[in-house]
Protein backbone atom coordinates (compact mmCIF):
# COMPACT_ATOMS: atom_id res chain seq x y z
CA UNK A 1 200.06 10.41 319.19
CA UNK A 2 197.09 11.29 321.76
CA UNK A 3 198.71 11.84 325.32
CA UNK A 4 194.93 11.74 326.83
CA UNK A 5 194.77 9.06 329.88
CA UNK A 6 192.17 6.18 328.78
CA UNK A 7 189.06 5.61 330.66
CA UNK A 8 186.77 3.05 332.52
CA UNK A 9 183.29 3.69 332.92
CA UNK A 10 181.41 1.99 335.70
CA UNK A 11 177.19 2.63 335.66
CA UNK A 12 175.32 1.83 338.68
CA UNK A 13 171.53 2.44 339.08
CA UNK A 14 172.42 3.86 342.32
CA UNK A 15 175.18 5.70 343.82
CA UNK A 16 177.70 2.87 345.42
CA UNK A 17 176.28 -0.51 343.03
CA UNK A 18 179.71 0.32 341.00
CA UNK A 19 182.15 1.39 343.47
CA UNK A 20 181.36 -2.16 345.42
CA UNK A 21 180.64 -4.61 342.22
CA UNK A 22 183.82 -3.10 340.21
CA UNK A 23 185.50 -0.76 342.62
CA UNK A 24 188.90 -3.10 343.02
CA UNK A 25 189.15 -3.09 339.49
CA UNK A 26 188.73 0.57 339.31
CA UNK A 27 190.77 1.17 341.86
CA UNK A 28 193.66 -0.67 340.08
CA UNK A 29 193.18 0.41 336.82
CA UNK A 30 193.28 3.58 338.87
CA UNK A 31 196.64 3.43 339.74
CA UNK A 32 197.95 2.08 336.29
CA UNK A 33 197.14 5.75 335.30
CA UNK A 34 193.29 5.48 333.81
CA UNK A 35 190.68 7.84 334.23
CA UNK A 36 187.97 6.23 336.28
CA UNK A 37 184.28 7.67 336.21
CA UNK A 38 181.80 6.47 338.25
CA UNK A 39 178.17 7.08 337.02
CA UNK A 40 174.99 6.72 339.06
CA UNK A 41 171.39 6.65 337.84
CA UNK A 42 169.58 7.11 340.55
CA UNK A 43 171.14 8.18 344.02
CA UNK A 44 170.44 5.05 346.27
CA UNK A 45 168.49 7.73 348.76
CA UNK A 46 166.17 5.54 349.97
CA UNK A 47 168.36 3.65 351.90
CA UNK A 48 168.54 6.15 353.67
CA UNK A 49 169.74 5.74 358.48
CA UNK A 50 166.68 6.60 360.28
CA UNK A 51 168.71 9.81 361.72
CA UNK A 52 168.42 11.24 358.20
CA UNK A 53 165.35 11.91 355.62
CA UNK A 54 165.76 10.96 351.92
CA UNK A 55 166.45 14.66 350.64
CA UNK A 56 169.36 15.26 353.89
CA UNK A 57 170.84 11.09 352.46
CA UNK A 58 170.37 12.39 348.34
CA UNK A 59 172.94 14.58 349.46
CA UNK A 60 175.51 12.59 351.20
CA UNK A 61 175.28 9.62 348.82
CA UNK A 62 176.48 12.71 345.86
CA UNK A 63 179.37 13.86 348.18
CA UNK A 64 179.86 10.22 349.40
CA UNK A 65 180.10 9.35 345.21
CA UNK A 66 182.51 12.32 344.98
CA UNK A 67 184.81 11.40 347.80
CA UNK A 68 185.08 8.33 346.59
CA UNK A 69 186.23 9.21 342.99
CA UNK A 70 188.18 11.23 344.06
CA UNK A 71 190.66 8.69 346.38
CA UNK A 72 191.19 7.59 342.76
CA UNK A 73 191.85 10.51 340.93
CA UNK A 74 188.60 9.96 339.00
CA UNK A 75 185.40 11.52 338.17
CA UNK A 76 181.92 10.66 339.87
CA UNK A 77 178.46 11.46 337.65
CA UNK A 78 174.96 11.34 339.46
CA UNK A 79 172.29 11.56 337.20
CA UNK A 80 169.53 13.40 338.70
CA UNK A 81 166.42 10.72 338.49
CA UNK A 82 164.74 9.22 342.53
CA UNK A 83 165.41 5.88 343.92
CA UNK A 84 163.14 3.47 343.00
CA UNK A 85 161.74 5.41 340.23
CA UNK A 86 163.81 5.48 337.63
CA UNK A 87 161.87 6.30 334.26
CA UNK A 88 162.27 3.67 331.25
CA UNK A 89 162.86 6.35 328.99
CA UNK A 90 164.30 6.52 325.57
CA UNK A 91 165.74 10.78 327.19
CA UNK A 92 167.88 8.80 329.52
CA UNK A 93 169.47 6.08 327.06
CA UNK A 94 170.21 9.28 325.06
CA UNK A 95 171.68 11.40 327.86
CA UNK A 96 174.08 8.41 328.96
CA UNK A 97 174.70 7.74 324.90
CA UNK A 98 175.91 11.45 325.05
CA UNK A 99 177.85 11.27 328.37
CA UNK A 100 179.88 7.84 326.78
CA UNK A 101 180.65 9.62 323.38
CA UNK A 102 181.46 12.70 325.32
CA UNK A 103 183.61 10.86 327.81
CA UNK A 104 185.21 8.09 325.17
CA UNK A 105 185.54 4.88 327.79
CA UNK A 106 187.59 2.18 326.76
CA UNK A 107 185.87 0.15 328.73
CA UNK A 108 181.71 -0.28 329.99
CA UNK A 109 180.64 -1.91 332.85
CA UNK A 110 177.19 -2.02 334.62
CA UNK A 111 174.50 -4.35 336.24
CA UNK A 112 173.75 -7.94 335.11
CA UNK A 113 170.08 -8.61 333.70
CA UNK A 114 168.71 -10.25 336.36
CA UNK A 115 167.82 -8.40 339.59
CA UNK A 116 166.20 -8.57 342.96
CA UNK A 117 165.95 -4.67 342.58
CA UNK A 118 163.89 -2.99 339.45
CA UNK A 119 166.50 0.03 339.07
CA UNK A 120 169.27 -2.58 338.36
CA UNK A 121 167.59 -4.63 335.90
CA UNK A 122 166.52 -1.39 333.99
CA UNK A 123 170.06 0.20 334.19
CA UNK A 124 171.09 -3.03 332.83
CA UNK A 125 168.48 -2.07 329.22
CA UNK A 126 169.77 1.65 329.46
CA UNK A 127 173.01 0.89 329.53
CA UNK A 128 172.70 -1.81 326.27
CA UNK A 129 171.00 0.53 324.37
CA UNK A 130 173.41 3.85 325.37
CA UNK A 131 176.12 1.85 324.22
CA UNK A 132 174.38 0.94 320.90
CA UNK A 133 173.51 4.44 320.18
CA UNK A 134 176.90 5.87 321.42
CA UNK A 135 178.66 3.09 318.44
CA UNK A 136 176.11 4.34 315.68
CA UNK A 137 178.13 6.95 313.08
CA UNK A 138 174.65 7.36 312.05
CA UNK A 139 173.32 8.66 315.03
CA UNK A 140 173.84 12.55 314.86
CA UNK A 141 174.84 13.81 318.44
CA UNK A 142 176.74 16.73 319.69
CA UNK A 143 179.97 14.46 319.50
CA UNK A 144 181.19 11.71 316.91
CA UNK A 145 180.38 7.97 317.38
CA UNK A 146 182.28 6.22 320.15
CA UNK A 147 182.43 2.22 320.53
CA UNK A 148 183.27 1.31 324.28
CA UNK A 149 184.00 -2.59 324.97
CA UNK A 150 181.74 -4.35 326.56
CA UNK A 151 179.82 -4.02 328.48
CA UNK A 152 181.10 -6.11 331.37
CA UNK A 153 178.32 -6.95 334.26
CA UNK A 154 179.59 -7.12 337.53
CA UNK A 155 179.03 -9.76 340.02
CA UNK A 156 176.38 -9.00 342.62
CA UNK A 157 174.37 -10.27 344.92
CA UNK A 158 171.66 -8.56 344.22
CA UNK A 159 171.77 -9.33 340.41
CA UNK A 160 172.68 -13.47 340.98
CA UNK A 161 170.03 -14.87 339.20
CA UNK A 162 171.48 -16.44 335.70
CA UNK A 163 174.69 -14.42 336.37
CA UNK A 164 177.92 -16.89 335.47
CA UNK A 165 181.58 -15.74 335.82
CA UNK A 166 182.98 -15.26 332.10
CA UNK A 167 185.94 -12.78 333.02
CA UNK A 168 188.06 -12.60 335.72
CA UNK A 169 190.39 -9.43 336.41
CA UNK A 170 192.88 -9.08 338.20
CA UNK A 171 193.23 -6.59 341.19
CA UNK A 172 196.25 -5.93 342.26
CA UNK A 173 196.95 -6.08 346.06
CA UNK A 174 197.45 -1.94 346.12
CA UNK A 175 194.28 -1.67 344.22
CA UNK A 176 192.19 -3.51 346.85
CA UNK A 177 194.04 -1.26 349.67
CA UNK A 178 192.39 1.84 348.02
CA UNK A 179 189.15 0.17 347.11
CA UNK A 180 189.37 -0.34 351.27
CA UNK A 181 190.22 2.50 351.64
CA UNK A 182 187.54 4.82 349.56
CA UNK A 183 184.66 2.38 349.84
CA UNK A 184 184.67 3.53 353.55
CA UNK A 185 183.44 6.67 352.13
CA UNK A 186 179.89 5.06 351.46
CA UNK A 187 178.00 5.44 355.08
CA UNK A 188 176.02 2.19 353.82
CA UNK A 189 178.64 -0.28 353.03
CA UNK A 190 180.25 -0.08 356.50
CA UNK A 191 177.41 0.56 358.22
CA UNK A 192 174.36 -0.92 357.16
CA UNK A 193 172.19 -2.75 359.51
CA UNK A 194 170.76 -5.60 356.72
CA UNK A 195 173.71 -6.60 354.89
CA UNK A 196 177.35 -6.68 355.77
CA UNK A 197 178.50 -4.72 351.87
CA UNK A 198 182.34 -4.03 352.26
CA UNK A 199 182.82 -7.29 354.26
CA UNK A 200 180.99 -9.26 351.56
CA UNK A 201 182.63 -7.65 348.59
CA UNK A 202 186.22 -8.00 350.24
CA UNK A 203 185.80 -11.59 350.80
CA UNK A 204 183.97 -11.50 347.20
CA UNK A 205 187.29 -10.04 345.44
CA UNK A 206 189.97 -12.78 347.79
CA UNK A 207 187.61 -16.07 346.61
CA UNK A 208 187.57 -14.64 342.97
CA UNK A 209 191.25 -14.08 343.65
CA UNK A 210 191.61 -18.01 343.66
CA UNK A 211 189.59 -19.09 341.08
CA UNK A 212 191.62 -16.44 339.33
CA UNK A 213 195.23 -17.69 340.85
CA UNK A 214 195.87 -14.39 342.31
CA UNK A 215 195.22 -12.50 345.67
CA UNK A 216 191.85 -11.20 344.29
CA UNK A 217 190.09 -10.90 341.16
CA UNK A 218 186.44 -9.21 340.37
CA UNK A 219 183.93 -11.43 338.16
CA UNK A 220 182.09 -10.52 335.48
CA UNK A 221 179.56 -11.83 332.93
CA UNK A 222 179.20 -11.08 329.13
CA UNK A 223 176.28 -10.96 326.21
CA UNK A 224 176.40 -14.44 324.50
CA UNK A 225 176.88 -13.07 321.36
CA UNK A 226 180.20 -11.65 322.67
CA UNK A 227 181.43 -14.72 323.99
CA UNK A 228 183.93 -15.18 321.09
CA UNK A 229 187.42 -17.17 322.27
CA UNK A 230 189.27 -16.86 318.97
CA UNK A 231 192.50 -18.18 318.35
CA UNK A 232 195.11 -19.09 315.79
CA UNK A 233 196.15 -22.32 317.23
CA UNK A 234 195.70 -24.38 320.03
């Protein structure tokens, strides 16, 4: 019997679109004893405080993506591709193909398919098509075939457009006290002068949390086809 932890992957197309849209359920899947590894496609340097250029913020938002891992004994990836430019290439669906065989999630989750913000809506393809590539046996790759579930796509308000709850998971009340917790790690969700991230995404988690019936809850959205309810009897 394998003793290896099992793992959640969470793909952002910038450093800190995870850690906000799924970071409670990371968090408490965190402290169940998972492996938790953040990826980032792109890292978010653009956004960058006028005090700082966009090389000086590339290099927090990695460390700020480390730090944050970290708080939950996890892993943080940052691919090495620009804000705002992130190629539609079939090299990148490979590399993250690679990374999810390599890394064997049990889990996927990324960006819905709708987006205010190009990078999101193309993670959204790279991600589908990694995760097709990653399942195929036939597919020769450094490592063997790997079939994650999923994926799920978080609930964001930059990605609203057509997005509709489907799943709702539970976090647990010490999960959301370290998603508090390491989310303050990201310079931009407590301090960002356009939009109000952490408090949003709190409140976010405690309203899911009652459609839910719990204390908070993170939404999610799946591919039609995998909208299967299947059950024995009623």
């Amino acid at each position: 019997m394998s003793n290896e932890k099992k793992t959640i992957m969470a793909v952002g197309g910038h450093v800190g679109d995870a850690e906000l849209t799924c970071g409670g359920v990371l968090a408490t899947y965190a402290l169940k004893g998972y492996q938790i590894i953040t990826v980032a496609l792109t890292g978010g340097e653009r956004g960058n405080p006028s005090h700082m250029t966009v090389e000086e913020y590339r290099k927090q938002k990695e460390a700020e993506a480390q730090r944050f891992a970290e708080l939950l004994g996890g892993e943080a990836i940052v691919f090495p591709y620009t804000d705002g430019e992130l190629p539609d290439q079939e090299g990148i669906r490979l590399e993250l193909c690679d990374l999810i065989r390599s890394k064997k999630p049990e889990v996927l989750m990324t960006h819905w398919k709708h987006s205010m913000h190009k990078d999101h809506e193309l993670t959204h393809r790279i991600v589908k098509d990694a995760h097709f590539y990653a399942s195929l046996p036939g597919l020769e790759r450094k490592d063997r075939a790997h079939f994650a579930k999923g994926p799920y796509y978080a609930q964001n308000w930059e990605d609203a457009t057509g997005f509709q709850p489907y799943v709702y998971i539970e976090v647990s009340e010490e999960g959301f006290a370290l998603w508090q917790k390491a989310i303050q790690e990201h310079w931009f969700a407590v301090n960002s002068p356009s939009f109000s991230y952490m408090e949003y995404y709190a409140h976010l988690m405690r309203c899911n949390g009652c459609l839910a019936r719990t204390m908070y809850a993170e939404a999610f959205d799946l591919d039609e086809e995998a909208k299967k309810l299947i059950k024995k009897e009623f």
